[in-house]
Protein backbone atom coordinates (compact mmCIF):
# COMPACT_ATOMS: atom_id res chain seq x y z
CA UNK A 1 145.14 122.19 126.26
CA UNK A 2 143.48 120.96 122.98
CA UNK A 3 141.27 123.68 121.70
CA UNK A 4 138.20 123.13 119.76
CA UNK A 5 137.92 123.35 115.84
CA UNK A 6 137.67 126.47 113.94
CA UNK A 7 134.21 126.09 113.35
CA UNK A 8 133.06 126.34 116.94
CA UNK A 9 134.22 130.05 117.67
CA UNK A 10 132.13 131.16 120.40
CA UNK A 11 133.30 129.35 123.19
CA UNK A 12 135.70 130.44 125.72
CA UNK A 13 137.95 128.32 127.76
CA UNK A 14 138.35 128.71 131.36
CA UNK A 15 141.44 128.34 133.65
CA UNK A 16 141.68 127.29 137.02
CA UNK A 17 145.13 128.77 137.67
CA UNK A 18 144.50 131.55 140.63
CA UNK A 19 144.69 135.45 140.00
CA UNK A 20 145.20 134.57 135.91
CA UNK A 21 142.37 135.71 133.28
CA UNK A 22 140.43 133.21 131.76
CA UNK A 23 142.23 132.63 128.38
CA UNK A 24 140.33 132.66 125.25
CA UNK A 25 139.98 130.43 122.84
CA UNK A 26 142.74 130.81 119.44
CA UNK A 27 141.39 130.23 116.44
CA UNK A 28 143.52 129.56 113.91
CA UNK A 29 143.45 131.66 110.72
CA UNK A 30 143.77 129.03 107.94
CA UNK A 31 140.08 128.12 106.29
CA UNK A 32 139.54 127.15 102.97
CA UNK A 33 135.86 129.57 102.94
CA UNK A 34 137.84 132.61 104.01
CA UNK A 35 140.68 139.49 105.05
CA UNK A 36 142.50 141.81 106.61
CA UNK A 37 139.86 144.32 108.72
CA UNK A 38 139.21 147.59 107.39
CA UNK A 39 142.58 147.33 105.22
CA UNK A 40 143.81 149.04 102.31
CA UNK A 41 144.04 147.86 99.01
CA UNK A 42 147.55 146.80 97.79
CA UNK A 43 149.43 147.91 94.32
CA UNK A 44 151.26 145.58 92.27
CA UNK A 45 155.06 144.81 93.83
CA UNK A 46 154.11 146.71 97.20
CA UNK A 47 154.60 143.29 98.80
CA UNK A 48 156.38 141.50 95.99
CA UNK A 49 157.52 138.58 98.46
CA UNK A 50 153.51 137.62 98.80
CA UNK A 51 152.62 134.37 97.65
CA UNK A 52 148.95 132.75 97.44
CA UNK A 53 148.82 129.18 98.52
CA UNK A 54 145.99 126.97 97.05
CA UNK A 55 145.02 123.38 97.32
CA UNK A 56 143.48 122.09 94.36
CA UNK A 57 141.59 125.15 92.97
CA UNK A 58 140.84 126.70 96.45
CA UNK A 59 143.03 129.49 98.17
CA UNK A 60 143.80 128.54 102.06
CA UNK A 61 147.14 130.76 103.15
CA UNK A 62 149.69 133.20 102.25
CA UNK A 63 153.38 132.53 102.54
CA UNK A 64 156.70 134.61 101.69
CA UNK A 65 159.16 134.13 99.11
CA UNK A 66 161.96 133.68 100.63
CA UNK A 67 164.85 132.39 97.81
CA UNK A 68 164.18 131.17 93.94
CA UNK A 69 162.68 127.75 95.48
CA UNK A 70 161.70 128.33 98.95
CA UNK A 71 158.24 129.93 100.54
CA UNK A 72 157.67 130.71 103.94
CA UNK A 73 154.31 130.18 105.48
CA UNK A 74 152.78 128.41 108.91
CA UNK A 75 152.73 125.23 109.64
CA UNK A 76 148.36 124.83 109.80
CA UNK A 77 148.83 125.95 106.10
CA UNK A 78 150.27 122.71 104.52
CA UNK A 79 149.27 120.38 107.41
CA UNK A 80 147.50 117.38 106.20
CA UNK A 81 148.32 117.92 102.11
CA UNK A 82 151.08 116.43 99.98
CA UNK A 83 150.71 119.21 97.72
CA UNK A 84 149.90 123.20 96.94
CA UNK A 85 150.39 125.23 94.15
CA UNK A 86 151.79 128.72 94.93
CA UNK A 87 150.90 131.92 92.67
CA UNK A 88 153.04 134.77 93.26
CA UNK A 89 153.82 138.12 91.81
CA UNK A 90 149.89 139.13 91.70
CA UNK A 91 147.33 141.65 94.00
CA UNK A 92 144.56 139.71 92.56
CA UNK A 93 144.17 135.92 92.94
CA UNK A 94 142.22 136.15 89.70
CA UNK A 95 145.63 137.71 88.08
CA UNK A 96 148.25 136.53 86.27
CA UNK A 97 151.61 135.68 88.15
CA UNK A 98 153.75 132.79 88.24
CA UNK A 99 152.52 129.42 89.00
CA UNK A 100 154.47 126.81 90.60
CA UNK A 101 153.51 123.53 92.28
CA UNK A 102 155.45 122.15 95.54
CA UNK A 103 157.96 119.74 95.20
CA UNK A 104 158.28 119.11 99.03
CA UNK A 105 156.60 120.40 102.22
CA UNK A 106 158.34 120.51 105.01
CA UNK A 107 156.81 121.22 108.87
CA UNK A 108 158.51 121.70 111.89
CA UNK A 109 158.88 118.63 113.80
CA UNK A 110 157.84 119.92 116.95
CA UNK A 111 154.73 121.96 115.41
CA UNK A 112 151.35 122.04 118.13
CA UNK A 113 148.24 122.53 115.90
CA UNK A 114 146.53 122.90 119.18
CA UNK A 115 148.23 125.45 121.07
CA UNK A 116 150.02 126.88 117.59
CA UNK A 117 153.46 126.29 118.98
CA UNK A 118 155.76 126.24 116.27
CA UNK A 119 153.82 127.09 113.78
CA UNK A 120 156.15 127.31 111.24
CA UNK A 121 156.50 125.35 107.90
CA UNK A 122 158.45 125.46 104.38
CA UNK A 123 157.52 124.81 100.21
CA UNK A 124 159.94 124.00 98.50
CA UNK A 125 159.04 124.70 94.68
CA UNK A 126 159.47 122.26 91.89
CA UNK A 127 160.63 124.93 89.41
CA UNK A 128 162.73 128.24 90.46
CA UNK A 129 161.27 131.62 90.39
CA UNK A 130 162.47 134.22 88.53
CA UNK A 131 162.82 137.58 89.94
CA UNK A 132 160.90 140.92 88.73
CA UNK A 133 159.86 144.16 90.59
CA UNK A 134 156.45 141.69 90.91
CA UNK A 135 158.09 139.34 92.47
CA UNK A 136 161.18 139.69 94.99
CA UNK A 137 162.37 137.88 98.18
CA UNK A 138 162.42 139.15 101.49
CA UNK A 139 164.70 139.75 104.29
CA UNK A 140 164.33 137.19 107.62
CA UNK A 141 165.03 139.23 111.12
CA UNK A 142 168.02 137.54 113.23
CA UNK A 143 166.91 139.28 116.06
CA UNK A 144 163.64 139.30 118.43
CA UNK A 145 161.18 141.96 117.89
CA UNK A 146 160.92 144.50 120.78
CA UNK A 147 157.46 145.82 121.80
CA UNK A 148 155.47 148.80 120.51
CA UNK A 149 156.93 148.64 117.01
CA UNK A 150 154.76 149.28 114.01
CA UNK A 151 154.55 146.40 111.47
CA UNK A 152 152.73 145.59 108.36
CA UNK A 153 150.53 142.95 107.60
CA UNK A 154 149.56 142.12 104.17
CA UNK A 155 146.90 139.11 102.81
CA UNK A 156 143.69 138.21 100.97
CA UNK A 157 141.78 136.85 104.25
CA UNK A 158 138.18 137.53 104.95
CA UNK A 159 137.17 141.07 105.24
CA UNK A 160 134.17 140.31 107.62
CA UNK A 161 133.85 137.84 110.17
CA UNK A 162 132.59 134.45 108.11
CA UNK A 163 133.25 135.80 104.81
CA UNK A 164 135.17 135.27 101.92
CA UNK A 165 138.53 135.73 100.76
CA UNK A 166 139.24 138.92 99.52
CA UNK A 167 139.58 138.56 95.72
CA UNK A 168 142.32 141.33 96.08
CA UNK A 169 145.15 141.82 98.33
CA UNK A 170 144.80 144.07 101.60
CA UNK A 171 147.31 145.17 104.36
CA UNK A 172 146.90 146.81 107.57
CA UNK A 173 149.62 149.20 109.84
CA UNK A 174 149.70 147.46 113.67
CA UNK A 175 151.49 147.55 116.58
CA UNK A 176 153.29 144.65 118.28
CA UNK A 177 152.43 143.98 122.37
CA UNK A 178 154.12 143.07 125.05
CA UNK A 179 153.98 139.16 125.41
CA UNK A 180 152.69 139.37 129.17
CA UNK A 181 149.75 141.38 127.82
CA UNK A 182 148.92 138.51 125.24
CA UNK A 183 149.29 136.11 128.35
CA UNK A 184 146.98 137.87 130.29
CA UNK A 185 144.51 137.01 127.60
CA UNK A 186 145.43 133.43 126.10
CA UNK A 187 146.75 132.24 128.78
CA UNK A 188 150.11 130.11 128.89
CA UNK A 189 150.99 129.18 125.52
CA UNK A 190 151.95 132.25 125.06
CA UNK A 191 155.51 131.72 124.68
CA UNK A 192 158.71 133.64 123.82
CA UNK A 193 158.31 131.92 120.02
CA UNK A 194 154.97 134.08 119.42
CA UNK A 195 154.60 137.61 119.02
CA UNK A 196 151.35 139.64 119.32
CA UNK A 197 150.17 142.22 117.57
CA UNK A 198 147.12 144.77 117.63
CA UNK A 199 145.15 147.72 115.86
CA UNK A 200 147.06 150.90 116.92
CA UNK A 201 144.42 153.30 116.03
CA UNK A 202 140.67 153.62 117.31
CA UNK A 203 139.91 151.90 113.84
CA UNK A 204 140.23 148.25 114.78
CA UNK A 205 141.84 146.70 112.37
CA UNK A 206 143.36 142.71 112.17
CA UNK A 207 143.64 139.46 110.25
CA UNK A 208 140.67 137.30 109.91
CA UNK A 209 140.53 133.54 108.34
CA UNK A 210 142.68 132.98 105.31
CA UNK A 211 145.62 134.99 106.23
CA UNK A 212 147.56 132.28 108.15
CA UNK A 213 151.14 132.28 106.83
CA UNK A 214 150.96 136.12 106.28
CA UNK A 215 154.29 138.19 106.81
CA UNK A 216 154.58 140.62 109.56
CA UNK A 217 156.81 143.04 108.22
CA UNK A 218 159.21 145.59 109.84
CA UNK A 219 159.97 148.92 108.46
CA UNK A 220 157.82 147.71 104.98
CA UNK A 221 158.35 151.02 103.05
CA UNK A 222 162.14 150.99 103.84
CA UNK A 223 163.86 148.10 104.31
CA UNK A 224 160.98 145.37 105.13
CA UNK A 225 162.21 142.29 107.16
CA UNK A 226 160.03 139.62 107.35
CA UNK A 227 159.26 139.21 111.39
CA UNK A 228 156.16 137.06 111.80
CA UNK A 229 153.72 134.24 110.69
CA UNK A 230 150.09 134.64 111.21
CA UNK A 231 149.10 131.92 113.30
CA UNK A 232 145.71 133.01 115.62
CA UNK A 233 143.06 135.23 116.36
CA UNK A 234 140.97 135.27 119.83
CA UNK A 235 137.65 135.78 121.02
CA UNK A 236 135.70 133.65 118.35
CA UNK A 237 135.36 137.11 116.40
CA UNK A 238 137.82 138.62 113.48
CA UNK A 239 136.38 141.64 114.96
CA UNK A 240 136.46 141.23 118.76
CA UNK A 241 139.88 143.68 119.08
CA UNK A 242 141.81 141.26 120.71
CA UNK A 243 145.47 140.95 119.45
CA UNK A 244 146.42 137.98 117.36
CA UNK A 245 149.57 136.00 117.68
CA UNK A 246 152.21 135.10 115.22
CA UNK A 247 155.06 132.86 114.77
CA UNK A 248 158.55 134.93 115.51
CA UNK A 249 160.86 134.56 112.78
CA UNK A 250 163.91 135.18 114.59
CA UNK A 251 162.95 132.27 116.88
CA UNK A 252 163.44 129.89 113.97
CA UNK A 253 166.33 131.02 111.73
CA UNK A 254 168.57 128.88 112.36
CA UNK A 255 165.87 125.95 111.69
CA UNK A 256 165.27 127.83 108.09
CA UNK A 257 168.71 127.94 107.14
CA UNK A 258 169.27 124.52 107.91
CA UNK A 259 166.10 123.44 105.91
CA UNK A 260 166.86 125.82 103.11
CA UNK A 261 170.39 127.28 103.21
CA UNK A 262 168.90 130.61 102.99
């Protein structure tokens, strides 16, 4: 089903498939006008795999050092550019980190920008990074995450419906769903690829426009393994409470280590 553009977020589209919810409309979470709801501010090298992606001068996504010359990020982020320079090892997009410019972008072949299937894609950076305590890689999960977990979600999306980027860095504690329950409300294209995830608490909290590519991260003050990819948010609203959807790592390891060798 094609789904209308970002811009047009109050629409919902209705199935005709008996005894199954009408599925709302995804919205995908790249914008280049773009924050983590109700988040908490991040320190310097609490997520030291983050990376800002920008085209030109403007910030559109966040992707995951994953290796000296390889970031992580969806597929919607580097979609129609040849290009994107990548700042990493910074909270604040106004800060001082390393700057490196893409050398090649790489999508997945079989990537839906309408359904957000697959939405998965690599940079590969034209100079290596060097390692700090700022700036670190991060583990990729082999296996599928189970249900009811919490995970971490980190980015410098909108803080508001229709608002800005955040000039600093947020994150946000959540709580993965089962994938039935995310059918139930987007319908079919829900698939075993995508995870969904929620607020866990009363305070809603979620991703909003500009954190596409963002890393859902297991056990983040332990041993944090990178387990998702921001992909979508439903119900036209950052703020409507419905669960957003990611990419599933695990799903696509082996395509990352054939792309990358990591």
């Amino acid at each position: 089903m094609k789904h209308i553009a970002i811009f047009c977020l109050c629409f919902v589209l209705v199935w005709t498939t008996p005894l199954q919810k009408s599925p709302l409309k995804k919205v995908s979470v790249k914008d280049i006008d773009s924050r983590i709801i109700n988040g908490d501010q991040a320190g310097l090298a609490q997520f030291p795999w983050q990376a800002a992606l920008f085209i030109g001068s403007y910030f559109v996504c966040s992707g995951s050092i994953i290796s000296e010359e390889w970031i992580l990020t969806a597929a919607q982020c580097i979609e129609g550019t040849s290009t994107v320079t990548v700042l990493a090892g910074i909270v604040d997009l106004n800060g001082t980190g390393a700057v490196v410019q893409s050398s090649e972008l790489i999508l997945h072949k079989d990537y839906d920008p309408y359904n957000f299937i697959n939405d998965i894609g690599l940079v590969q950076l034209s100079t290596p990074l060097t390692f700090t305590r700022y700036l670190a890689p991060i583990a990729l999960a082999d296996n599928l995450l189970e249900d009811g977990l919490d995970v971490t979600v980190s980015g410098w999306g909108a803080t508001v419906s229709g608002g800005n980027e955040s000039q600093l860095l947020l994150y946000a504690d959540l709580v993965t769903i089962r994938n039935s329950e995310c059918t139930a409300i987007y319908g079919n294209t829900i698939l075993d690829s995508i995870v969904c995830a929620e607020s866990g608490t009363a305070v809603l909290k979620n991703i909003c426009t500009g954190d596409g590519g963002a890393a859902l991260v297991l056990d983040v003050e332990t041993d944090p393994v990178h387990v998702g990819l921001v992909s979508f948010f439903g119900g036209g609203s950052c703020e409507s409470g419905y669960p957003f959807g990611s990419t599933r790592t695990a799903s696509f390891r082996i395509w990352i280590r054939d792309e990358t060798g990591v």
